[in-house]
N, C-alpha and C. Protein backbone atom coordinates (compact mmCIF):
# COMPACT_ATOMS: atom_id res chain seq x y z
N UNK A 1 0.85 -1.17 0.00
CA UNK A 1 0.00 0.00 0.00
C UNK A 1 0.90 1.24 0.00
N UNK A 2 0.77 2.22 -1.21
CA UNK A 2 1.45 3.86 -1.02
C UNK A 2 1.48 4.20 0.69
N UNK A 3 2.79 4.27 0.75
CA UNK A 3 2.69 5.48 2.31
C UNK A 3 3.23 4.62 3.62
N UNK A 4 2.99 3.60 3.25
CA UNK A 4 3.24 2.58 4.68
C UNK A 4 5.24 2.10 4.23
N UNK A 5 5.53 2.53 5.60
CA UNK A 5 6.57 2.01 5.50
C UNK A 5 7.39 1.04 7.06
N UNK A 6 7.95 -0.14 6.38
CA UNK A 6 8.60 -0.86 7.43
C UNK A 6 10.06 -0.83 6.95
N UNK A 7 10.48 -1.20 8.37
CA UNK A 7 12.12 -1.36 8.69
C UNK A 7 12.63 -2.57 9.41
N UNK A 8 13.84 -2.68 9.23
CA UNK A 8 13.91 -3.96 9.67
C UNK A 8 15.94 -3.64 10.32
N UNK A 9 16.04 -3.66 11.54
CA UNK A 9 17.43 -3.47 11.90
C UNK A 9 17.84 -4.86 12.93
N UNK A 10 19.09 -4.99 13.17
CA UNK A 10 20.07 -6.09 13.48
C UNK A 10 20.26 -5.21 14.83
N UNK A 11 19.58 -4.70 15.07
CA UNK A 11 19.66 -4.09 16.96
C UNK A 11 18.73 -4.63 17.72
N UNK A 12 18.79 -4.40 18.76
CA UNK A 12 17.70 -5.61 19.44
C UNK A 12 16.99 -4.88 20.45
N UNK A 13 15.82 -4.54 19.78
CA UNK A 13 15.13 -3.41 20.14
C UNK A 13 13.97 -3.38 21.38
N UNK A 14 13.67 -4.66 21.56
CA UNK A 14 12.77 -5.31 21.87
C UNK A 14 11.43 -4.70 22.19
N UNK A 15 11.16 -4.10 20.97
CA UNK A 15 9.85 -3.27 21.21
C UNK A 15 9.25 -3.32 19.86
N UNK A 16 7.61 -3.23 19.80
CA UNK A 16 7.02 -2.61 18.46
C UNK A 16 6.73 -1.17 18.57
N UNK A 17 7.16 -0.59 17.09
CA UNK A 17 6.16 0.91 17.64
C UNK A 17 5.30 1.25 16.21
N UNK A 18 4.38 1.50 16.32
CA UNK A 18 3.53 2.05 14.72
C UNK A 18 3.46 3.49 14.98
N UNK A 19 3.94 4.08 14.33
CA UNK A 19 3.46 5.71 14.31
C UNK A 19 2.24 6.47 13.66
N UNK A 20 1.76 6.91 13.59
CA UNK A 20 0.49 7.63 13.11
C UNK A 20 0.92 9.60 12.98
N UNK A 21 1.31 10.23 13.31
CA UNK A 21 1.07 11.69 12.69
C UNK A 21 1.27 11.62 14.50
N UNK A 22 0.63 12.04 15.59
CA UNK A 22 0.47 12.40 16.77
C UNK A 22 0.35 11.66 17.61
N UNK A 23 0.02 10.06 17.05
CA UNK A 23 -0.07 9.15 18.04
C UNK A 23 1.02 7.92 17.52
N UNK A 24 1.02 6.95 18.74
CA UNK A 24 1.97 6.23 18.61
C UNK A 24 1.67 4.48 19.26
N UNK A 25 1.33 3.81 18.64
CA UNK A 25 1.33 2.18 19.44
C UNK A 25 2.61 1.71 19.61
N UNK A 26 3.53 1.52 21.16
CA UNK A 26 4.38 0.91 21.44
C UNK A 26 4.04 0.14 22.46
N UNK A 27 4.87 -1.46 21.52
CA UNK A 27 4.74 -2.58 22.43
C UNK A 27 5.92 -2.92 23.18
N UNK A 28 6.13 -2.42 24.40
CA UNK A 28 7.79 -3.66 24.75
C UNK A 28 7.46 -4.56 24.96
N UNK A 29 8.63 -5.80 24.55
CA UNK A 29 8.65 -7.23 24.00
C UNK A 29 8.86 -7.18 25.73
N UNK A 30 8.25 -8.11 26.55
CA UNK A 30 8.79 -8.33 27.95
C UNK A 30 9.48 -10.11 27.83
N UNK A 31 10.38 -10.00 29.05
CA UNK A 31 10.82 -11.19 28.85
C UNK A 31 10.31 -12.44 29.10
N UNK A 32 10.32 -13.14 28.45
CA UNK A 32 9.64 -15.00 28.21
C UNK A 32 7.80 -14.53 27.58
N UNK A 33 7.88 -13.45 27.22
CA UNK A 33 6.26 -13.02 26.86
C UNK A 33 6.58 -13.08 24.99
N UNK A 34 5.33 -13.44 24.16
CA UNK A 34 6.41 -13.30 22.65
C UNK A 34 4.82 -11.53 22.77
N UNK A 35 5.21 -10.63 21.79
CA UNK A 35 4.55 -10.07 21.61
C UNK A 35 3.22 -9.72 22.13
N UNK A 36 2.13 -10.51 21.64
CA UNK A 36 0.97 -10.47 21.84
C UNK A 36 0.72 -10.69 23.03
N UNK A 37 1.74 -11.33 23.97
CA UNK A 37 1.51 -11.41 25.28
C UNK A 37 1.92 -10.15 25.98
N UNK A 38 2.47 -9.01 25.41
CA UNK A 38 3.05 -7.66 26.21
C UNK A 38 2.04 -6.51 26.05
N UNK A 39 2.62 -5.71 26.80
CA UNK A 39 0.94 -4.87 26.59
C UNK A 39 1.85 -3.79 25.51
N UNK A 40 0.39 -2.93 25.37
CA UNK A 40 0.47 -1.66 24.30
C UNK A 40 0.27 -0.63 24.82
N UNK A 41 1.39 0.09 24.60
CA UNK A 41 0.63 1.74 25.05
C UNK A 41 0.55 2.32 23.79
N UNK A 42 -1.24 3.28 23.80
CA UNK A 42 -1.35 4.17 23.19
C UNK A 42 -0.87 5.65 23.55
N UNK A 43 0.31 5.93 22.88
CA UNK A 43 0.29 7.39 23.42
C UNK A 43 0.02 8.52 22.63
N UNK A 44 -0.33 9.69 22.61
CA UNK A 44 -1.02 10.61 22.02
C UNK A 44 0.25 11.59 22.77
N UNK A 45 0.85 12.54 21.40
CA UNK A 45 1.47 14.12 21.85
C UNK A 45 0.81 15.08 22.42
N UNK A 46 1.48 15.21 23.99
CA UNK A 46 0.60 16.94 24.60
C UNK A 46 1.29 17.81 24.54
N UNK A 47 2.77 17.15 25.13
CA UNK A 47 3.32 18.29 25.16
C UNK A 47 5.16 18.27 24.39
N UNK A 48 5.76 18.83 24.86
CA UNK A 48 7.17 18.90 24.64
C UNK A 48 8.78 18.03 25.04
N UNK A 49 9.14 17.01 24.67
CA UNK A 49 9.34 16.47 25.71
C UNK A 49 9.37 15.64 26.29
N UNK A 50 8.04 14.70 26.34
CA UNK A 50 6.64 13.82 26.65
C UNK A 50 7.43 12.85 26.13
N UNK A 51 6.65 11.90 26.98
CA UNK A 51 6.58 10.27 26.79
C UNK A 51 6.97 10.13 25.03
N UNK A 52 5.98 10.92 24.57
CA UNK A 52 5.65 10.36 22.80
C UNK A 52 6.63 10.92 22.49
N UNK A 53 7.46 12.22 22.46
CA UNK A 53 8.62 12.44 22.07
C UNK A 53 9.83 11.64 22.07
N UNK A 54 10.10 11.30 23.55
CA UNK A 54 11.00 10.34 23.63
C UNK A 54 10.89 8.83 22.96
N UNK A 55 10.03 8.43 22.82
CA UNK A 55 9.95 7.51 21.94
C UNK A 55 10.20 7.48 20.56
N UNK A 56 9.38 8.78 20.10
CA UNK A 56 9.23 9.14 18.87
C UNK A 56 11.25 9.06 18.63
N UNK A 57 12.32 9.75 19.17
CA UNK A 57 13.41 10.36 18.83
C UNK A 57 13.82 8.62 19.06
N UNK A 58 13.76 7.73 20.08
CA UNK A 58 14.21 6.36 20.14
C UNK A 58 14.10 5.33 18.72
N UNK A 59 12.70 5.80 18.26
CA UNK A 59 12.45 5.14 17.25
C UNK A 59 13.13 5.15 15.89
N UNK A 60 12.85 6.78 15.80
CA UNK A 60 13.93 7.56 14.82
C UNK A 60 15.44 7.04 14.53
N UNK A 61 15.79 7.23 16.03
CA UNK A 61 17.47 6.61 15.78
C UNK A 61 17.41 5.20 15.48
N UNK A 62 16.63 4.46 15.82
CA UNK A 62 16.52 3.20 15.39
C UNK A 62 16.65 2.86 13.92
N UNK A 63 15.43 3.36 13.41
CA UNK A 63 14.90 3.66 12.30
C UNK A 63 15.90 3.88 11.00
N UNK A 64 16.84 5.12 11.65
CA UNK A 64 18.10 5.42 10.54
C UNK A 64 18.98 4.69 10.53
N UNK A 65 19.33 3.78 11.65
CA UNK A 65 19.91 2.52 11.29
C UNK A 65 19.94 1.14 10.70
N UNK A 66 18.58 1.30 10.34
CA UNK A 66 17.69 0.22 9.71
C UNK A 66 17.79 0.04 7.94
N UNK A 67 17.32 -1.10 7.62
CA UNK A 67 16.59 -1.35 6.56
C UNK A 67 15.62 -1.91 5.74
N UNK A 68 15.16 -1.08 4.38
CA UNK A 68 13.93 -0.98 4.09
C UNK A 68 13.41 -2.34 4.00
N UNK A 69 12.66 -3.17 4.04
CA UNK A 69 11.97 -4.49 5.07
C UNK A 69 11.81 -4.50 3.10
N UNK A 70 11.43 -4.54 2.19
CA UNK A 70 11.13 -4.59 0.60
C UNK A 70 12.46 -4.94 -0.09
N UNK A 71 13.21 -3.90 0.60
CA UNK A 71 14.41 -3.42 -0.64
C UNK A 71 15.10 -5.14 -1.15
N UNK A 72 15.29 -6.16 -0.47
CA UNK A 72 15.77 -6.66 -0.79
C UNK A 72 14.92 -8.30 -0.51
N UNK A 73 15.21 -9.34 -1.37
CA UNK A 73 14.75 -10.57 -0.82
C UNK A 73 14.99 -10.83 0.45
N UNK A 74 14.78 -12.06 1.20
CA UNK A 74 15.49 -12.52 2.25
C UNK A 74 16.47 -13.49 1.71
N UNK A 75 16.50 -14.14 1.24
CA UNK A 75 17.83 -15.16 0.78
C UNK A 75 19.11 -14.08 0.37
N UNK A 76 18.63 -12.86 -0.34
CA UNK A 76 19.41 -12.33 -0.77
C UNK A 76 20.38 -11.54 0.70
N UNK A 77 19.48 -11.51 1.88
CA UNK A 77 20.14 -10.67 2.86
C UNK A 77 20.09 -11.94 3.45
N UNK A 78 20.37 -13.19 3.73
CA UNK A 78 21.03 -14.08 4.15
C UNK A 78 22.26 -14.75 3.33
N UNK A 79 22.35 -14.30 2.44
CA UNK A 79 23.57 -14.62 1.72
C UNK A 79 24.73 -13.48 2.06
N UNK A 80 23.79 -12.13 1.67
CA UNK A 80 24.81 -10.94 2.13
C UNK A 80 25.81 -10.94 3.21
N UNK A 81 24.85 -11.02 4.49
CA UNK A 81 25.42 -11.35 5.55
C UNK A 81 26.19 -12.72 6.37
N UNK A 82 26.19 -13.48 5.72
CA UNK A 82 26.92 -14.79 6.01
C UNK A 82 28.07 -14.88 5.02
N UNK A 83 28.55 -13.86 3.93
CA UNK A 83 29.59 -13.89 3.12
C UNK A 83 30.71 -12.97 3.73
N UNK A 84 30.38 -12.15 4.64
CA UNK A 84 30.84 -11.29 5.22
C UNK A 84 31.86 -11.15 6.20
């Protein structure tokens, strides 16, 4: 779908986050829990600063270290990286 974009990094993040414009779904992965077993916070921007900021800038740096989850097959980035 136009507009949606995923990432995919070799850091170990142990969190989901979906962004939206002002709001934000982050899951931390807790330990021996897989996903769906951790909770979600919805957070919404108030102010400056805020919870959602700090996340938002966590994600970010994440993010620019990452790559585009499309750009490449997977065999092709399991070959990449095991030649290495």
């Amino acid at each position: 779908m136009p507009g949606i974009e995923a990432r995919f990094g070799d850091e170990h993040i142990a969190m989901s986050v979906f962004r939206f414009d002002s709001e934000m779904l982050v899951t931390p992965h807790l330990a021996k829990l897989v996903g769906y077993d951790s909770p979600m916070m919805h957070l919404r921007r108030h102010q400056d600063d805020g919870l959602f900021d700090r996340f938002r800038y966590h994600a970010s740096e994440l993010w620019s270290n990452s790559r585009d989850v499309w750009a490449e097959e997977p065999n092709q980035r399991t070959e990449s990286t095991s030649s290495g």
